[in-house]
Protein backbone atom coordinates (compact mmCIF):
# COMPACT_ATOMS: atom_id res chain seq x y z
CA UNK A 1 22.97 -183.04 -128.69
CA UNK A 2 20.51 -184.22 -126.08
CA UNK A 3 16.42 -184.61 -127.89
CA UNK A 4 15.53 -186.50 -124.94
CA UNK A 5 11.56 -185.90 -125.12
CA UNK A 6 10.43 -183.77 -122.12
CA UNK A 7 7.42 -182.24 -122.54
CA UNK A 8 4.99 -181.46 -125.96
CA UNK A 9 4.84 -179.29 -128.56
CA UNK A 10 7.90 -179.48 -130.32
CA UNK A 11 8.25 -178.82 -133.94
CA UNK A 12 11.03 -180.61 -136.20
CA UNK A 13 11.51 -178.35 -139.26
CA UNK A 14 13.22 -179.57 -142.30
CA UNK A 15 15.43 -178.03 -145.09
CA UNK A 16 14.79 -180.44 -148.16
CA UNK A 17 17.45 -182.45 -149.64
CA UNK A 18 19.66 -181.44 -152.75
CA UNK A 19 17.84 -181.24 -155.93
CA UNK A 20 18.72 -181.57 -160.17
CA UNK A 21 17.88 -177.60 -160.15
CA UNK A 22 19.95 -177.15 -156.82
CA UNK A 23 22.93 -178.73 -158.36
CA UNK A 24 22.53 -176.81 -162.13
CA UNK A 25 22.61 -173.76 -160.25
CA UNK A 26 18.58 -172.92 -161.44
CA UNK A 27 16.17 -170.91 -159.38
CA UNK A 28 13.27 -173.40 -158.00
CA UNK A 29 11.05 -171.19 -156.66
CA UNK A 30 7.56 -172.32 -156.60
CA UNK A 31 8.58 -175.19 -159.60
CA UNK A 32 5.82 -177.88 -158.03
CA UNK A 33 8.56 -180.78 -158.87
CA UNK A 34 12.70 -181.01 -158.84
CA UNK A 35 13.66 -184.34 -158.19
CA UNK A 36 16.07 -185.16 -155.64
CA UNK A 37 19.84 -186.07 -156.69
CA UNK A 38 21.48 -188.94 -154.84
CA UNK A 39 23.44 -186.07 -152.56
CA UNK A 40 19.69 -185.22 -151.75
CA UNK A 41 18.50 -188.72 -151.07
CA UNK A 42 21.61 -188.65 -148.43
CA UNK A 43 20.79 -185.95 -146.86
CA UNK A 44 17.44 -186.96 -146.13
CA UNK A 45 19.15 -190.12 -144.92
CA UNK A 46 21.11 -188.34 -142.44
CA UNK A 47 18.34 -186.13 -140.97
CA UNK A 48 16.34 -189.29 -140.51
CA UNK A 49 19.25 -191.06 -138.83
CA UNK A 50 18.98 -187.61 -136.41
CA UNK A 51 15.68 -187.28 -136.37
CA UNK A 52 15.29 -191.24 -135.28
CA UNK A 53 18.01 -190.63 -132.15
CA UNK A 54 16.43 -187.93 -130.71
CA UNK A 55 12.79 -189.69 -131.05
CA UNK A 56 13.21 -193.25 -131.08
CA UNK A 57 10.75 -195.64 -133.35
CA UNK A 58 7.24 -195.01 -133.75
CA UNK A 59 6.93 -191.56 -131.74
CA UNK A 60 3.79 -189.33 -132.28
CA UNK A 61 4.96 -187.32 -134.37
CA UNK A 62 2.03 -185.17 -136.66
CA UNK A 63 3.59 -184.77 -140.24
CA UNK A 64 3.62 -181.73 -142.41
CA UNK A 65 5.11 -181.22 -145.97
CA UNK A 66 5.01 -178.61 -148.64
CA UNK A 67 3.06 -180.53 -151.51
CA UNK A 68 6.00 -180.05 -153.74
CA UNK A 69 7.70 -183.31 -154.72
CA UNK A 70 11.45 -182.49 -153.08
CA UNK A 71 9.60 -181.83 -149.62
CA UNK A 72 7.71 -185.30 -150.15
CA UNK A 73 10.41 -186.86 -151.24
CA UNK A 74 12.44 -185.95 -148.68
CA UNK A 75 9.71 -186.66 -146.07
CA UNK A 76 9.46 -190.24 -147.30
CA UNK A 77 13.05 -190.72 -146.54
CA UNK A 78 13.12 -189.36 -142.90
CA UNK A 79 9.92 -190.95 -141.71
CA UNK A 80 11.11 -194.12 -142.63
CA UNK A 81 14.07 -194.18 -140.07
CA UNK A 82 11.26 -193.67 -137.06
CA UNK A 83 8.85 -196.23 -138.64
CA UNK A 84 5.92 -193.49 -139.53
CA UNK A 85 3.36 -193.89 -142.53
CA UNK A 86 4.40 -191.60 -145.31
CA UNK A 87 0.73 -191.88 -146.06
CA UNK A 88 -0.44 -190.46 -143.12
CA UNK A 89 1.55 -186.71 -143.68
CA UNK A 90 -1.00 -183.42 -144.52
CA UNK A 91 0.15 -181.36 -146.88
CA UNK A 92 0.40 -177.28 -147.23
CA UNK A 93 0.82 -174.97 -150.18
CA UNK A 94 1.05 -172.00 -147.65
CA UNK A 95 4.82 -174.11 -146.30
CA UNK A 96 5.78 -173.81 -150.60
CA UNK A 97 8.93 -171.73 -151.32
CA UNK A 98 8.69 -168.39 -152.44
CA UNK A 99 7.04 -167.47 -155.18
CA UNK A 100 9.55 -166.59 -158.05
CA UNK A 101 7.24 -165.33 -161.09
CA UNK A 102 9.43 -165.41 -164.21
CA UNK A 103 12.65 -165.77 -162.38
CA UNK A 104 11.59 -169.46 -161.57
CA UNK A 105 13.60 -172.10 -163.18
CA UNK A 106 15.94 -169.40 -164.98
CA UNK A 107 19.97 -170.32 -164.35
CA UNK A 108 21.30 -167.92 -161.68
CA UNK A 109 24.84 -167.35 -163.80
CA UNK A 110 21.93 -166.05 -166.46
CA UNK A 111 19.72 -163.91 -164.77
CA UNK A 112 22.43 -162.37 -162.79
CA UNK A 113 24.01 -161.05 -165.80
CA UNK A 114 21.25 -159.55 -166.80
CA UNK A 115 19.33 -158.05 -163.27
CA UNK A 116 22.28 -157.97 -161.81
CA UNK A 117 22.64 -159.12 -157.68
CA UNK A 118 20.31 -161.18 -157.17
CA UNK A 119 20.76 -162.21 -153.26
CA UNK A 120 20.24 -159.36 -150.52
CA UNK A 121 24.14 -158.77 -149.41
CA UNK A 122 24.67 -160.20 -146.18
CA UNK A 123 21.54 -162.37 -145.69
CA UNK A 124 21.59 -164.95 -148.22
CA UNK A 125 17.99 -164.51 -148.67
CA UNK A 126 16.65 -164.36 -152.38
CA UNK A 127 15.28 -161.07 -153.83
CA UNK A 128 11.91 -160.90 -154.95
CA UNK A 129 11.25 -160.98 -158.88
CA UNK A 130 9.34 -157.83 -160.39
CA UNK A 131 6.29 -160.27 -160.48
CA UNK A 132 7.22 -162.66 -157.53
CA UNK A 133 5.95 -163.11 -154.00
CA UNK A 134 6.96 -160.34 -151.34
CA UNK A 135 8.24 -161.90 -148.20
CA UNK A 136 5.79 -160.05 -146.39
CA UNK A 137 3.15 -161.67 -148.34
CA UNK A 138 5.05 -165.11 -147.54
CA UNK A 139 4.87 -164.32 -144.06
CA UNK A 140 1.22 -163.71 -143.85
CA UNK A 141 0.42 -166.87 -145.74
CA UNK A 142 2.87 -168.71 -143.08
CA UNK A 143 1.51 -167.04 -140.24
CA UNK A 144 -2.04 -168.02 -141.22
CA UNK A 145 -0.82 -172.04 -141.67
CA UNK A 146 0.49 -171.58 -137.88
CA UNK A 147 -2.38 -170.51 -136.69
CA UNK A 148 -4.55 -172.68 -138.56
CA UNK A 149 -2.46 -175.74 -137.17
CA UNK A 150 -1.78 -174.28 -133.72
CA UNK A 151 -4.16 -177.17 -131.91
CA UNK A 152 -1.68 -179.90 -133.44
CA UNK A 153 -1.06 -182.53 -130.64
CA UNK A 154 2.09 -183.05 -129.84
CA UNK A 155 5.11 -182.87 -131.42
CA UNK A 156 5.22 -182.36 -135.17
CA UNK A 157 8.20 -182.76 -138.28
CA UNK A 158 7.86 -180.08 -141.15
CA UNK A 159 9.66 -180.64 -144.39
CA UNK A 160 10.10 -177.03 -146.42
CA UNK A 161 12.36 -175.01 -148.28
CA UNK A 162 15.02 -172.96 -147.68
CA UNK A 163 13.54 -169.17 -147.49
CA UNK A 164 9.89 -170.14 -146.45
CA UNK A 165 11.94 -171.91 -143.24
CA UNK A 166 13.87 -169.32 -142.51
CA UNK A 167 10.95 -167.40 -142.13
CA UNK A 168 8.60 -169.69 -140.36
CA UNK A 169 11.38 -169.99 -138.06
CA UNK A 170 11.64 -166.24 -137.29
CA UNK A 171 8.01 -166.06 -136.90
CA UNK A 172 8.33 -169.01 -134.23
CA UNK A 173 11.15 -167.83 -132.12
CA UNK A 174 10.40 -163.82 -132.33
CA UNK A 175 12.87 -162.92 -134.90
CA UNK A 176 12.69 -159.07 -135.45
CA UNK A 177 11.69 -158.40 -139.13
CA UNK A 178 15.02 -157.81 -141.56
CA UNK A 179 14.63 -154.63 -143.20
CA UNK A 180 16.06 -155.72 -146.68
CA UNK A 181 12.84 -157.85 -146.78
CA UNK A 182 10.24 -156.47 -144.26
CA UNK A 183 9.36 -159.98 -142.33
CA UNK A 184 11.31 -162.28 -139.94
CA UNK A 185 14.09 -164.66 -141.28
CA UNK A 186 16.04 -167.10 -138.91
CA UNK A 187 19.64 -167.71 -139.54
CA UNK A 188 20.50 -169.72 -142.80
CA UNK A 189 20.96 -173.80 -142.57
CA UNK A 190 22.50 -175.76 -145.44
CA UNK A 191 20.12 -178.06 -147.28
CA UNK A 192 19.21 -181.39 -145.50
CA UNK A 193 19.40 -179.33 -142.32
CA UNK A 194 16.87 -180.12 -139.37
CA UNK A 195 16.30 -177.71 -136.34
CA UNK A 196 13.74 -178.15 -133.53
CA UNK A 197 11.88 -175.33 -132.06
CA UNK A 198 10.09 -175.54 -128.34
CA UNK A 199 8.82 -172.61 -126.39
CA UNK A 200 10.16 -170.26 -128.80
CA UNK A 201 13.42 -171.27 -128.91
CA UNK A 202 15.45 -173.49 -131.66
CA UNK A 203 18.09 -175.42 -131.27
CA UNK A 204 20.22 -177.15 -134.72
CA UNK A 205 19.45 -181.02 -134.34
CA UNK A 206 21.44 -182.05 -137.82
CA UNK A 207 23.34 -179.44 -140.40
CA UNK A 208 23.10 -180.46 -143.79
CA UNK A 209 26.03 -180.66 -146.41
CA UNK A 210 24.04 -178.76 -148.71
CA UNK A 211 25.39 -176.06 -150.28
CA UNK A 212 22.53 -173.91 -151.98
CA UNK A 213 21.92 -170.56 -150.46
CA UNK A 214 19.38 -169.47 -148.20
């Protein structure tokens, strides 16, 4: 695809790389740190080898990451194919997954058996636990990080997770909220995935191999 750099104001959002809980099948949630399996560590690869063609070295690029260690893990890896200072990145906890209460860190196979579906049919979007984070809720926290950040110059890369990017992304392009959750969701991307939104609009600049819902 053509990234050649026309005007600013672009935003690079990233799906995070495959994870130990992403390949046992666990629920992450809000779990502060999953480390990244080797899969992981190539997707990362991959969306910096995109992320470098469309930008070149050394762009100025403002860097954003969910302080959980997959998203900084995964940051570290991308930035380094354009040359940036992983030491230079802010961090959010309103761009954190959502919140899973006592689901977190349970095996789907197990919980499933006993709650039943636990995925709203035809979405691929997570349901909220009894004593979890709404999506609304996860919208409004999102919302308030966009407008808090909304004088960021430039262009900008933000490494997340898979159902707080799906809805930052429908809040960005004007998604219509989804009723089985009450708050705008984008289209699911695989893990590793990196899309770029400008005026509104997003366009798929590298899909992952991942293979973890959302």
């Amino acid at each position: 695809m053509d990234c050649k750099r026309t005007r600013r104001g672009r935003d690079f959002i990233a799906r995070h790389g495959e994870t130990v809980f992403n390949a046992a099948r666990r629920i992450q949630g809000d779990v502060h740190h999953t480390p990244l399996t080797r899969a992981g560590f190539a997707q990362a690869d991959e969306m910096g080898a995109a992320l470098a063609a469309c930008l070149g070295r050394m762009p100025r690029l403002t860097l954003w990451a969910s302080p959980t260690g997959r998203a900084l893990q995964t940051l570290a890896v991308v930035v380094e194919h354009v040359g940036l200072d992983w030491h230079q990145a802010h961090t959010d906890p309103r761009l954190a997954e959502l919140g899973t209460g006592s689901w977190g860190e349970r095996y789907y196979a197990d919980l499933a058996a006993e709650v039943g579906e636990l995925v709203h049919p035809g979405t691929g979007l997570l349901k909220s636990a009894p004593d979890g984070e709404t999506y609304p809720a996860m919208a409004a926290r999102l919302s308030g990080w966009l407008a808090d950040t909304d004088d960021d110059p430039g262009d900008r890369l933000v490494i997340m997770h898979g159902l707080s990017s799906r809805v930052l992304r429908g809040l960005m392009t004007g998604a219509d909220a989804m009723p089985a959750i009450g708050a705008p969701a984008a289209p699911s991307v695989p893990q590793g995935s990196l899309v770029m939104i400008e005026a509104g609009v997003e366009t798929l600049v590298h899909r992952g191999t991942g293979f973890a819902p959302a």
